[in-house]
C-alpha atoms as a PDB file:
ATOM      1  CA  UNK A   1     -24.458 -18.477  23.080  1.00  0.00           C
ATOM      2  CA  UNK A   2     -20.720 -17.557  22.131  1.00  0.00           C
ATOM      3  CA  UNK A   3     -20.225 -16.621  18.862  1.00  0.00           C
ATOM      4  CA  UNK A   4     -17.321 -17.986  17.159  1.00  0.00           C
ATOM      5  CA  UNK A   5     -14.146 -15.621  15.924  1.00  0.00           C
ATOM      6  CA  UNK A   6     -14.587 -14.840  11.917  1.00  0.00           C
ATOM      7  CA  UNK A   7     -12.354 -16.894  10.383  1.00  0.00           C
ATOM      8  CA  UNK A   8     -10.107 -14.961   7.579  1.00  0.00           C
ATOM      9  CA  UNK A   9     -10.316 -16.234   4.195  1.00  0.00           C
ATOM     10  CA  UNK A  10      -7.303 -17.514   2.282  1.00  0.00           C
ATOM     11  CA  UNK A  11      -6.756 -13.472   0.340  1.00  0.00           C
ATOM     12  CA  UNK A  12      -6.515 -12.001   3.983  1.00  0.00           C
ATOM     13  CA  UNK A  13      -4.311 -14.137   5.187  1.00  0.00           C
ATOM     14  CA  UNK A  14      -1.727 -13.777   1.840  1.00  0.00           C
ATOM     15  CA  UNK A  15      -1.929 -10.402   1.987  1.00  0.00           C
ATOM     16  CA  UNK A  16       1.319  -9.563   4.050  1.00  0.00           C
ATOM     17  CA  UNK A  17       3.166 -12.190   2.208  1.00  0.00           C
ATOM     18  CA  UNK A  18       2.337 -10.300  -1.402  1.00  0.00           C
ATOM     19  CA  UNK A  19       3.597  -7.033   0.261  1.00  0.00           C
ATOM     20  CA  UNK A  20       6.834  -8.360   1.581  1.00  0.00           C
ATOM     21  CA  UNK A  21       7.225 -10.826  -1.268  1.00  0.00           C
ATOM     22  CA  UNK A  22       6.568  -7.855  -4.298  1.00  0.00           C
ATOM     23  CA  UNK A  23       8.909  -5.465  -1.465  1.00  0.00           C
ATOM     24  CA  UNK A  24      11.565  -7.967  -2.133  1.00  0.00           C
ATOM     25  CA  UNK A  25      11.196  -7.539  -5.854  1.00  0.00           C
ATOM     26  CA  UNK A  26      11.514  -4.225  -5.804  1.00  0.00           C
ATOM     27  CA  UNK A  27      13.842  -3.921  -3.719  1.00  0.00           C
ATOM     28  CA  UNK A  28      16.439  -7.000  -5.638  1.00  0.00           C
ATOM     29  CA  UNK A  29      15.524  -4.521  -8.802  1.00  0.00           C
ATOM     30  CA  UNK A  30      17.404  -1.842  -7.073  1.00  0.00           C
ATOM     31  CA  UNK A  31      20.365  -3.502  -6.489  1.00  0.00           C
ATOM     32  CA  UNK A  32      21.010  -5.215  -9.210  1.00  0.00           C
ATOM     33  CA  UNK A  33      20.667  -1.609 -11.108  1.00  0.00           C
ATOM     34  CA  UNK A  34      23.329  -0.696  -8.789  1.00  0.00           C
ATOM     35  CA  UNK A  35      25.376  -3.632  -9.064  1.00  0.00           C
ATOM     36  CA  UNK A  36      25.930  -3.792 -12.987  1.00  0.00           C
ATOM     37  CA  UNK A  37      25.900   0.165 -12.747  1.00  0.00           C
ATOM     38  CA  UNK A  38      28.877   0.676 -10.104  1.00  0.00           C
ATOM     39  CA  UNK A  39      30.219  -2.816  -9.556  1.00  0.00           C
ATOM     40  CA  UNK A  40      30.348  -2.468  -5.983  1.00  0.00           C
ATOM     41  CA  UNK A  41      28.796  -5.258  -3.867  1.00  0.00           C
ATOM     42  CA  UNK A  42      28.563  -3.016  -0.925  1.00  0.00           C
ATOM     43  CA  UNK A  43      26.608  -0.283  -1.905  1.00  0.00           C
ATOM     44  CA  UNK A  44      24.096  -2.864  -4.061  1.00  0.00           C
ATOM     45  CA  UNK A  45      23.490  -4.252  -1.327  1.00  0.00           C
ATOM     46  CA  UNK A  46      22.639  -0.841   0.499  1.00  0.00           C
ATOM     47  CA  UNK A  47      20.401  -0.008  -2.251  1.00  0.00           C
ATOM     48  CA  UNK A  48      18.966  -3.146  -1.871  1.00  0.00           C
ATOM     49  CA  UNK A  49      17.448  -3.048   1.622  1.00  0.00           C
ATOM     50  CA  UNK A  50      17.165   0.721   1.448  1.00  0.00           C
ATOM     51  CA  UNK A  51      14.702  -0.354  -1.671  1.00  0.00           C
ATOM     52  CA  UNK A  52      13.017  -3.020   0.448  1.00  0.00           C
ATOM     53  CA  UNK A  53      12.164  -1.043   3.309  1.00  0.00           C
ATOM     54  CA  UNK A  54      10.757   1.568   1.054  1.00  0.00           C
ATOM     55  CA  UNK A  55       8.928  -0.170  -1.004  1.00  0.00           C
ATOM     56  CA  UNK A  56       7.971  -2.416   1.876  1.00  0.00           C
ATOM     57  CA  UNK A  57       6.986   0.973   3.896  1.00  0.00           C
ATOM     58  CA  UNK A  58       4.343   2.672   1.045  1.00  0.00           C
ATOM     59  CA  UNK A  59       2.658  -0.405  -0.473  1.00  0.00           C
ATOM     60  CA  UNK A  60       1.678  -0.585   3.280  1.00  0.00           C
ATOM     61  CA  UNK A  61       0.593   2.983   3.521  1.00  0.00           C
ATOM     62  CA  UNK A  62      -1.326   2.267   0.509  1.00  0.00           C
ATOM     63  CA  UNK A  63      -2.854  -0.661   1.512  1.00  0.00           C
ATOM     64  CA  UNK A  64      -3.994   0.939   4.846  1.00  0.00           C
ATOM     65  CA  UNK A  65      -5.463   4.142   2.792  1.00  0.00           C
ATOM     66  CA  UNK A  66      -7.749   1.450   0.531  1.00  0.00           C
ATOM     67  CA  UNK A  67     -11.537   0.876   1.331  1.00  0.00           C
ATOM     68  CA  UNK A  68     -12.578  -2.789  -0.192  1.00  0.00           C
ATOM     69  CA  UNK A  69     -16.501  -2.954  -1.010  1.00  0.00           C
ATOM     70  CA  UNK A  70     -16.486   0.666  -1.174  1.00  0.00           C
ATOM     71  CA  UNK A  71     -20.111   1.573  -1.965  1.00  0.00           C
ATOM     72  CA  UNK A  72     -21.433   4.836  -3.420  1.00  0.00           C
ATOM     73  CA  UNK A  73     -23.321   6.947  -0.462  1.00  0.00           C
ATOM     74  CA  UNK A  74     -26.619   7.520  -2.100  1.00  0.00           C
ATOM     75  CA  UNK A  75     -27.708   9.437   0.429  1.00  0.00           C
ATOM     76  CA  UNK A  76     -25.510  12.763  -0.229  1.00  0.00           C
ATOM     77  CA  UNK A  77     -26.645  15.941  -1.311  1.00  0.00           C
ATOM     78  CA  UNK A  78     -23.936  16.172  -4.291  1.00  0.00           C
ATOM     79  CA  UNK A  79     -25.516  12.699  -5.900  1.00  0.00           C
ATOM     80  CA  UNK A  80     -27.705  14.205  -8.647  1.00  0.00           C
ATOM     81  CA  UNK A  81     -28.543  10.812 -10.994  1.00  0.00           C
ATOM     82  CA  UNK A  82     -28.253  11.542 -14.679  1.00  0.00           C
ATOM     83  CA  UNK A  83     -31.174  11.968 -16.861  1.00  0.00           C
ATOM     84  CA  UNK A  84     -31.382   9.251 -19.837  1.00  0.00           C
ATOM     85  CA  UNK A  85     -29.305  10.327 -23.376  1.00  0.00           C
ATOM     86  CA  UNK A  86     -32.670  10.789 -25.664  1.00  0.00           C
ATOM     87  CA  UNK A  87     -30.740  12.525 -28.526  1.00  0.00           C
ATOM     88  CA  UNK A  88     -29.911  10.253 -31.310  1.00  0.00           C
END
């Protein structure tokens, strides 16, 4: 029996195109704060890939430091559970 490759849902397989596409964003903000501060097409545009590859560079370091379905380790010394509020 071969088992068949796991199949990524629809949220896995977006998830590069909301980093560069929210990147871009970011990164369009920064130039056009340049732009219609200084006037100068050249350095908006510098801003604006400088911005991109940024903004590009730590949502992806963030992203990579995330756990998803994180559960609580019960079985830890430090996890004391809470006794029940009985004052009223």
């Amino acid at each position: 029996m071969t088992q068949s490759p796991i199949e990524p849902s629809r949220r896995d397989k977006l998830k590069p195109l909301e980093l560069v596409g929210f990147s871009a964003v970011l990164g369009v903000f920064a130039g056009l704060v340049v732009l219609m501060a200084t006037r100068e097409i050249l350095l908006s545009v510098i801003f604006l890939g400088v911005g991109f590859i940024v903004a590009l560079v730590t949502l992806a370091m963030l992203s990579m430091s995330m756990k998803e379905n994180d559960e609580p380790d019960w079985n830890t010394e430090d996890w004391t559970p809470k006794a029940p509020d009985t004052t009223h």
